[in-house]
C-alpha atoms as a PDB file:
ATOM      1  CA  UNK A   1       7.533 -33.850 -19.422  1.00  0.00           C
ATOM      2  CA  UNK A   2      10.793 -35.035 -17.993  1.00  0.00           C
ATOM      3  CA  UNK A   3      11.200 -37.704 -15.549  1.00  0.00           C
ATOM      4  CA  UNK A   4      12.713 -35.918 -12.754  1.00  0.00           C
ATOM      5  CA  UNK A   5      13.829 -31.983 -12.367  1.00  0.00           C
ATOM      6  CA  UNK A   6      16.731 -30.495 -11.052  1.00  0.00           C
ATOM      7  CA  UNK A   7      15.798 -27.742  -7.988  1.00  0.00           C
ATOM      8  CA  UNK A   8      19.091 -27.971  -6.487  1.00  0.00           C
ATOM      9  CA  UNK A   9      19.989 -24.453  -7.871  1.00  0.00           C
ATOM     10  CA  UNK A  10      16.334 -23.135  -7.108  1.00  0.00           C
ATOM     11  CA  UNK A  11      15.307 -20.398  -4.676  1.00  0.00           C
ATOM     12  CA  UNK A  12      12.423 -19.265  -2.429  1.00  0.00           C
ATOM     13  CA  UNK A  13      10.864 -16.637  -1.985  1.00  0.00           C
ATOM     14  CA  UNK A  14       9.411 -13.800  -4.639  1.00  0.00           C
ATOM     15  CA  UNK A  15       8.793 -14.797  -8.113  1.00  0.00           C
ATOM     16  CA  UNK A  16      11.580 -13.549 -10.563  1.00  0.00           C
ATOM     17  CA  UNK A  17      10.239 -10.543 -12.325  1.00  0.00           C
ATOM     18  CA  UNK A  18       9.924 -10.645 -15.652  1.00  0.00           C
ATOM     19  CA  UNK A  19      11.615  -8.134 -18.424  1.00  0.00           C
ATOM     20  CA  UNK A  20       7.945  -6.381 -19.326  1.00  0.00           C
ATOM     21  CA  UNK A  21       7.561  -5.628 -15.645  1.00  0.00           C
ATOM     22  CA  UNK A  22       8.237  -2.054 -14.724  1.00  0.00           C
ATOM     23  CA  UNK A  23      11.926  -2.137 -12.633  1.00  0.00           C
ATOM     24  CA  UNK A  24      11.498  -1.147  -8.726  1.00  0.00           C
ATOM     25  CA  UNK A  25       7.858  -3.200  -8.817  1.00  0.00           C
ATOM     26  CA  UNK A  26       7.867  -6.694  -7.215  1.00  0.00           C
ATOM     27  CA  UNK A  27       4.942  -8.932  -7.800  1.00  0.00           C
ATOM     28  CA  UNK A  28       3.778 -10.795  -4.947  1.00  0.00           C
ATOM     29  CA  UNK A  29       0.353 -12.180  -3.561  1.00  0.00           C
ATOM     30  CA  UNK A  30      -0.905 -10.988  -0.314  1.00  0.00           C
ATOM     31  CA  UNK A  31      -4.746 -11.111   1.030  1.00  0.00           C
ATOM     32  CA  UNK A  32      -5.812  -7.965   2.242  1.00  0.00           C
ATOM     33  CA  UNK A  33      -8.955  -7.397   4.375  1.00  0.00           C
ATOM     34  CA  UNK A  34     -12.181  -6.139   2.334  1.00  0.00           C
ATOM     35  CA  UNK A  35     -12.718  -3.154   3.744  1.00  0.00           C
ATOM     36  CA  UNK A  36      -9.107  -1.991   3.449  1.00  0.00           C
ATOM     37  CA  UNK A  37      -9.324  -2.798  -0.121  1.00  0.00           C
ATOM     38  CA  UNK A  38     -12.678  -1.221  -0.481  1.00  0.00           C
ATOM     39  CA  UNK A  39     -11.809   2.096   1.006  1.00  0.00           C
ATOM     40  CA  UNK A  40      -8.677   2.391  -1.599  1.00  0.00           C
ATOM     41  CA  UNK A  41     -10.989   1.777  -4.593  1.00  0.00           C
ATOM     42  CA  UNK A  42     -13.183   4.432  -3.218  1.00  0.00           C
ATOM     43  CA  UNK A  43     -10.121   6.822  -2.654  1.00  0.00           C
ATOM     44  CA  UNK A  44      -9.017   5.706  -6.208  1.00  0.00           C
ATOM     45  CA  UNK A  45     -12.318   6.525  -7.499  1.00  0.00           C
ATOM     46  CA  UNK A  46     -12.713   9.775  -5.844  1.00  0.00           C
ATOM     47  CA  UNK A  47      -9.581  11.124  -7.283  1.00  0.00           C
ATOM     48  CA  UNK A  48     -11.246  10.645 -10.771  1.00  0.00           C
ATOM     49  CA  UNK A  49      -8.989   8.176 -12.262  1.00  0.00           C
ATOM     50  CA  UNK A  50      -5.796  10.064 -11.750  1.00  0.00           C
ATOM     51  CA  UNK A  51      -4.541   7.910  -8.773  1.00  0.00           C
ATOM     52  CA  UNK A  52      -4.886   4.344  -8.894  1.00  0.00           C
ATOM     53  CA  UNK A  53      -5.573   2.040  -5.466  1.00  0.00           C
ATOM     54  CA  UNK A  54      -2.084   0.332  -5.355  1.00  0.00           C
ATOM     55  CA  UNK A  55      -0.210   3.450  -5.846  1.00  0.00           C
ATOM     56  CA  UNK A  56      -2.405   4.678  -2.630  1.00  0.00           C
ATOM     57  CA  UNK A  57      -1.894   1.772  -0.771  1.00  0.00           C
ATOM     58  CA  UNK A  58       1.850   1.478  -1.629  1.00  0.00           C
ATOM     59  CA  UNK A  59       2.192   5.718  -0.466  1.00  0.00           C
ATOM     60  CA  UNK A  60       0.210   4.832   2.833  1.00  0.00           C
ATOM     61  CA  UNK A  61       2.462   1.866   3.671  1.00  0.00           C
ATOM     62  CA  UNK A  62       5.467   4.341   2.802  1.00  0.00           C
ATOM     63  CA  UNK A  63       4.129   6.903   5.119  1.00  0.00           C
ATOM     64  CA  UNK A  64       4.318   4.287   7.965  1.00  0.00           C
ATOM     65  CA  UNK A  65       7.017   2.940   7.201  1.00  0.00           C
ATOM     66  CA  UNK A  66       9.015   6.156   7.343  1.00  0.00           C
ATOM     67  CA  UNK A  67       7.238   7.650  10.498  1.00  0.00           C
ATOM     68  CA  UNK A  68       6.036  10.285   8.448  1.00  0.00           C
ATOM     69  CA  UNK A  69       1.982   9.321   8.896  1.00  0.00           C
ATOM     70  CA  UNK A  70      -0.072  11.572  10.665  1.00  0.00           C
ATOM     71  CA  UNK A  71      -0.089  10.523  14.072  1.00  0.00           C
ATOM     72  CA  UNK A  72      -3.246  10.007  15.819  1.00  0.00           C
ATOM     73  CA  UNK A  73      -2.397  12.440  18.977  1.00  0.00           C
ATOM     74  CA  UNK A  74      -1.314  14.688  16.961  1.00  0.00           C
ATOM     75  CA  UNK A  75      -4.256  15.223  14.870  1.00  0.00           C
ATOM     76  CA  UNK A  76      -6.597  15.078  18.023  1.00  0.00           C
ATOM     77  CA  UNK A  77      -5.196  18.069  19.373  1.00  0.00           C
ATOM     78  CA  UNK A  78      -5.558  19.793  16.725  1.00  0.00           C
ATOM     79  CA  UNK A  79      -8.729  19.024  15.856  1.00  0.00           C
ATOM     80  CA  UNK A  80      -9.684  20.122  19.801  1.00  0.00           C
ATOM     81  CA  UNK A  81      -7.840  22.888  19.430  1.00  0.00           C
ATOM     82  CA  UNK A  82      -9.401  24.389  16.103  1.00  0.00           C
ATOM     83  CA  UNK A  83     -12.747  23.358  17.638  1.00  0.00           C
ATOM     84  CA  UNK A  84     -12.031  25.261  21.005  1.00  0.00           C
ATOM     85  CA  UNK A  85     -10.793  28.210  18.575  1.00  0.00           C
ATOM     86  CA  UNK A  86     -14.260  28.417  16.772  1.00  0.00           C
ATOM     87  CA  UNK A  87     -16.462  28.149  19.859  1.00  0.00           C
ATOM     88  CA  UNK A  88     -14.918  30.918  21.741  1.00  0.00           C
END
């Protein structure tokens, strides 16, 4: 163990990947709430094992990122609407 190190040239901020990581993937650690995490295991085990929980949350994060998420309004109309549609 040396004395003293040199950080002058060091950065902060995400880890350097390394060369077995997949390219386009950063690894970083966040803490996620338990039930958020819960209900993409359960999504993740739903789909059989074809879809893994971090590939849903990265595509949900994408979808609101991008604006392209269902919005909530949106959906409540027409859910009212197909409702009114079957009762009369």
């Amino acid at each position: 163990m040396k004395r003293k190190y040199d950080f002058s040239k060091g950065k902060r901020g995400r880890v350097a990947p390394s060369s077995s990581e997949p390219r386009g993937k950063t690894r970083i650690t966040i803490r996620i709430d338990e039930d958020l995490v819960d209900h993409f295991l359960k999504e993740a085990d739903a789909s059989g094992g074809t879809i893994g929980y971090q590939t849903l949350m990265n595509d949900a994060l994408r979808q609101f990122v991008t604006g392209t998420a269902p919005k909530l309004e949106e959906t409540l109309r027409r859910i009212v609407r197909e409702e009114v549609r079957a009762a009369g």
